[in-house]
C-alpha atoms as a PDB file:
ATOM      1  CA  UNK A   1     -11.848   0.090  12.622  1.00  0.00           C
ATOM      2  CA  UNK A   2     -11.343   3.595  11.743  1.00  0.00           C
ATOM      3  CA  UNK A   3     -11.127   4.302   8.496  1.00  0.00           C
ATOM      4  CA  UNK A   4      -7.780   5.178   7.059  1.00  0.00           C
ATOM      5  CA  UNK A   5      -6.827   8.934   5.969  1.00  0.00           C
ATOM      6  CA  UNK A   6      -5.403   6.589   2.722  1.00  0.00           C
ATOM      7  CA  UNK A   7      -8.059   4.861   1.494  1.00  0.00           C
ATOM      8  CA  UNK A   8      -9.758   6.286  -1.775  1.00  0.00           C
ATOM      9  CA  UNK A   9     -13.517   5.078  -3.279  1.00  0.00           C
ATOM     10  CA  UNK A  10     -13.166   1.466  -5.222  1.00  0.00           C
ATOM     11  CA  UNK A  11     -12.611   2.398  -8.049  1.00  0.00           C
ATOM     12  CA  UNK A  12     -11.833  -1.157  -9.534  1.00  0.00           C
ATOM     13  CA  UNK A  13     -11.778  -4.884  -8.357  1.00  0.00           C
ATOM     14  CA  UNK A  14      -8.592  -6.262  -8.249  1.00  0.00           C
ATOM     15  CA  UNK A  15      -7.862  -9.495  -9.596  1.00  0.00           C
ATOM     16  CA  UNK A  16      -8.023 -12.875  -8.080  1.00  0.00           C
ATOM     17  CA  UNK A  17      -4.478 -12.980  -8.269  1.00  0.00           C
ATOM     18  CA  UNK A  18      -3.275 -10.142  -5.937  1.00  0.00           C
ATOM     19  CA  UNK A  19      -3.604 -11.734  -2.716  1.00  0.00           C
ATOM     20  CA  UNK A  20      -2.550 -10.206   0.643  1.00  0.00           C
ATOM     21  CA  UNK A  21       0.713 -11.619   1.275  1.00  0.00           C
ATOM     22  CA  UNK A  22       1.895 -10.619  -2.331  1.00  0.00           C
ATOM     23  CA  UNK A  23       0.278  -7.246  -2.166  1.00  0.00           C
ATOM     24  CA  UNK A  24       2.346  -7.264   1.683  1.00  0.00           C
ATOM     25  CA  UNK A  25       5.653  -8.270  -0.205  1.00  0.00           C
ATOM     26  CA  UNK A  26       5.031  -5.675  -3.539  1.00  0.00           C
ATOM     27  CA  UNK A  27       4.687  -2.797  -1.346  1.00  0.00           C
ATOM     28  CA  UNK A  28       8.029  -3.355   0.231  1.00  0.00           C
ATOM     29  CA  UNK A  29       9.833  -3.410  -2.907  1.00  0.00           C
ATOM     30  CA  UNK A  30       7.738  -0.355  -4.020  1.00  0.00           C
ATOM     31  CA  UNK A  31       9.057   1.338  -0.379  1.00  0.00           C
ATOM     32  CA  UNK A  32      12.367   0.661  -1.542  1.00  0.00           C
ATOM     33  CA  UNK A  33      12.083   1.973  -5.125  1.00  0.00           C
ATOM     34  CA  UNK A  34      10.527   5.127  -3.294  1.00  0.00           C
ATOM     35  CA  UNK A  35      13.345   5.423  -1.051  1.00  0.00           C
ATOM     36  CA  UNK A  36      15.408   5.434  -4.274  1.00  0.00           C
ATOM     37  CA  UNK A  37      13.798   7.827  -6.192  1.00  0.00           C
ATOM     38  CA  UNK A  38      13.830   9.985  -3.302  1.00  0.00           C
ATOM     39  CA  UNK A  39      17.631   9.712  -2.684  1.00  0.00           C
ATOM     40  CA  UNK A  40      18.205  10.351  -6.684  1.00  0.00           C
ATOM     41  CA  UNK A  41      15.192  13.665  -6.291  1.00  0.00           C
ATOM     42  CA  UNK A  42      17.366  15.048  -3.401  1.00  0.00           C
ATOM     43  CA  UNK A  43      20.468  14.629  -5.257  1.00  0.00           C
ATOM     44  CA  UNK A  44      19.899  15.730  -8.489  1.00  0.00           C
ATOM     45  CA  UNK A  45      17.070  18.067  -8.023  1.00  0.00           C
ATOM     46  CA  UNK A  46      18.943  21.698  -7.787  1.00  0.00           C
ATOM     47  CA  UNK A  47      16.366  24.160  -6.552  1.00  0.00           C
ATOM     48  CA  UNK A  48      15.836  23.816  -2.700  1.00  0.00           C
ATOM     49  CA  UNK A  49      12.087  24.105  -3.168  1.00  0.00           C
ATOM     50  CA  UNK A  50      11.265  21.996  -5.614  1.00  0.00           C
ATOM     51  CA  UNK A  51      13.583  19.378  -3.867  1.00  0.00           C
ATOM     52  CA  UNK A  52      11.783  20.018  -0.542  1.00  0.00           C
ATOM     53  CA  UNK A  53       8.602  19.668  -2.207  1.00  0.00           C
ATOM     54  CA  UNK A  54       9.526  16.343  -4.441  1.00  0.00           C
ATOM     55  CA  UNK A  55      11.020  14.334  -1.077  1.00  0.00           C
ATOM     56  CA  UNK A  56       8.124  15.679   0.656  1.00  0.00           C
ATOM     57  CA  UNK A  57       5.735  13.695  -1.846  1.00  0.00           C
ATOM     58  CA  UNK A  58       7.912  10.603  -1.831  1.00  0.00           C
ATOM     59  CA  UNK A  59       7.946  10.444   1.991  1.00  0.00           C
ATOM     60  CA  UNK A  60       3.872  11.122   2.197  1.00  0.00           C
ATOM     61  CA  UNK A  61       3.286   8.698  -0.543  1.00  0.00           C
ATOM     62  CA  UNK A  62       5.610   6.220   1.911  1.00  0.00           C
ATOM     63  CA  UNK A  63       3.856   6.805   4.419  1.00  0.00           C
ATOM     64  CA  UNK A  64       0.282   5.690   3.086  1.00  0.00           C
ATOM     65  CA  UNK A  65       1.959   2.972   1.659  1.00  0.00           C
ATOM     66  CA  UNK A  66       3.228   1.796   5.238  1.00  0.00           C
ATOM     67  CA  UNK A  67       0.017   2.449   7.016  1.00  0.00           C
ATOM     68  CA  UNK A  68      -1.564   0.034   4.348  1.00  0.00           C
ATOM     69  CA  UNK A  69       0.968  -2.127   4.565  1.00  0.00           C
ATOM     70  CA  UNK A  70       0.618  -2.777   8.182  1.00  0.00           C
ATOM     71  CA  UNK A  71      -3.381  -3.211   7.282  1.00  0.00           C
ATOM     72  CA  UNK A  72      -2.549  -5.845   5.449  1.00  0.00           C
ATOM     73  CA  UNK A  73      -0.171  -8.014   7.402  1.00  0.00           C
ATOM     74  CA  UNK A  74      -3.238  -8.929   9.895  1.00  0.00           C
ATOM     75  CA  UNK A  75      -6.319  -8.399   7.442  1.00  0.00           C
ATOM     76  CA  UNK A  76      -6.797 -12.093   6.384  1.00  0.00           C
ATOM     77  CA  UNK A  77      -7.907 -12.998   9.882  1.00  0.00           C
ATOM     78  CA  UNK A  78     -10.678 -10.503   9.927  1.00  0.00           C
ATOM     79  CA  UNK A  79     -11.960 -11.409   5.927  1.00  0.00           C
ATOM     80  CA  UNK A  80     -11.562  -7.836   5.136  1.00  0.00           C
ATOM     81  CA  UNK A  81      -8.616  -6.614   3.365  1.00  0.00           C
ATOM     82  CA  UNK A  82      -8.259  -3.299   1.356  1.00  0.00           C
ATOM     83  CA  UNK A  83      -5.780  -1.758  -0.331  1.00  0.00           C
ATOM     84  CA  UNK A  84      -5.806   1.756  -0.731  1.00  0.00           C
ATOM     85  CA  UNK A  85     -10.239   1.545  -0.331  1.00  0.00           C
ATOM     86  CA  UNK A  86      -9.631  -1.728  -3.151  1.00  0.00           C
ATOM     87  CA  UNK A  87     -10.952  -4.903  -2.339  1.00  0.00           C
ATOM     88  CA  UNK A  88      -8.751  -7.240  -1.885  1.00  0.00           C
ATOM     89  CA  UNK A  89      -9.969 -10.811  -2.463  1.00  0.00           C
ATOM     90  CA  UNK A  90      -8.685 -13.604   0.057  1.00  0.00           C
ATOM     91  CA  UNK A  91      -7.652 -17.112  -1.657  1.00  0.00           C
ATOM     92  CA  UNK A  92      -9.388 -20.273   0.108  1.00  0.00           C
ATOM     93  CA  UNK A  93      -5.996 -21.250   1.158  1.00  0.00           C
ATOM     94  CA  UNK A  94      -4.874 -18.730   3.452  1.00  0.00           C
ATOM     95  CA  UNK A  95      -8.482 -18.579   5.396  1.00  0.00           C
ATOM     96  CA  UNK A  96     -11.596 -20.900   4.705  1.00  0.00           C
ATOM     97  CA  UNK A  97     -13.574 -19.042   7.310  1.00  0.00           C
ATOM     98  CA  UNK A  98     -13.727 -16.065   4.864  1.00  0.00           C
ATOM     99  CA  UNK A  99     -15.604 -18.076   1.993  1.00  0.00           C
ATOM    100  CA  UNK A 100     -18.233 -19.129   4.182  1.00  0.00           C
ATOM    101  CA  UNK A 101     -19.501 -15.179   4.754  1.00  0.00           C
END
């Protein structure tokens, strides 16, 4: 797979905890919240530029949030899911075949 324009150097392991199908569900609620932050920014922000600029962010920052998003909905099959270039550990549960490599 190519590697996504997204993905940043590990920085840190992320807990046992944060498996794919909650990481799938938080980033939907953190699209949301982004879509709301950018519908207050274009409201209240007053100078054209720095508006443009602001929703320009937000909607990048959607974006790579999307694209890993997407990643992550059919990662568990392969045993190899990442998050932003973050490991992503899979639970025993959702595939066996990945504790065996």
């Amino acid at each position: 797979m190519a590697a996504s324009v997204f993905e940043l150097p590990e920085l840190t392991v992320l807990p046992d905890w944060l498996h794919p199908e909650l990481l799938e569900d938080l980033s939907l609620v953190a699209l949301v919240s982004i879509a709301l932050v950018a519908l207050l920014a274009f409201r209240l922000i007053r100078r054209l530029a720095l508006r443009g600029v602001v929703v320009g962010l937000l909607v990048v920052l959607a974006v790579g949030l999307w694209d890993q998003r997407t990643q992550l909905s059919d990662c568990v099959d392969h045993c190899t899911c990442t998050l932003f270039g973050q490991t992503v550990q899979i639970p025993a549960d959702r595939n066996p075949r990945c504790q065996e490599s």
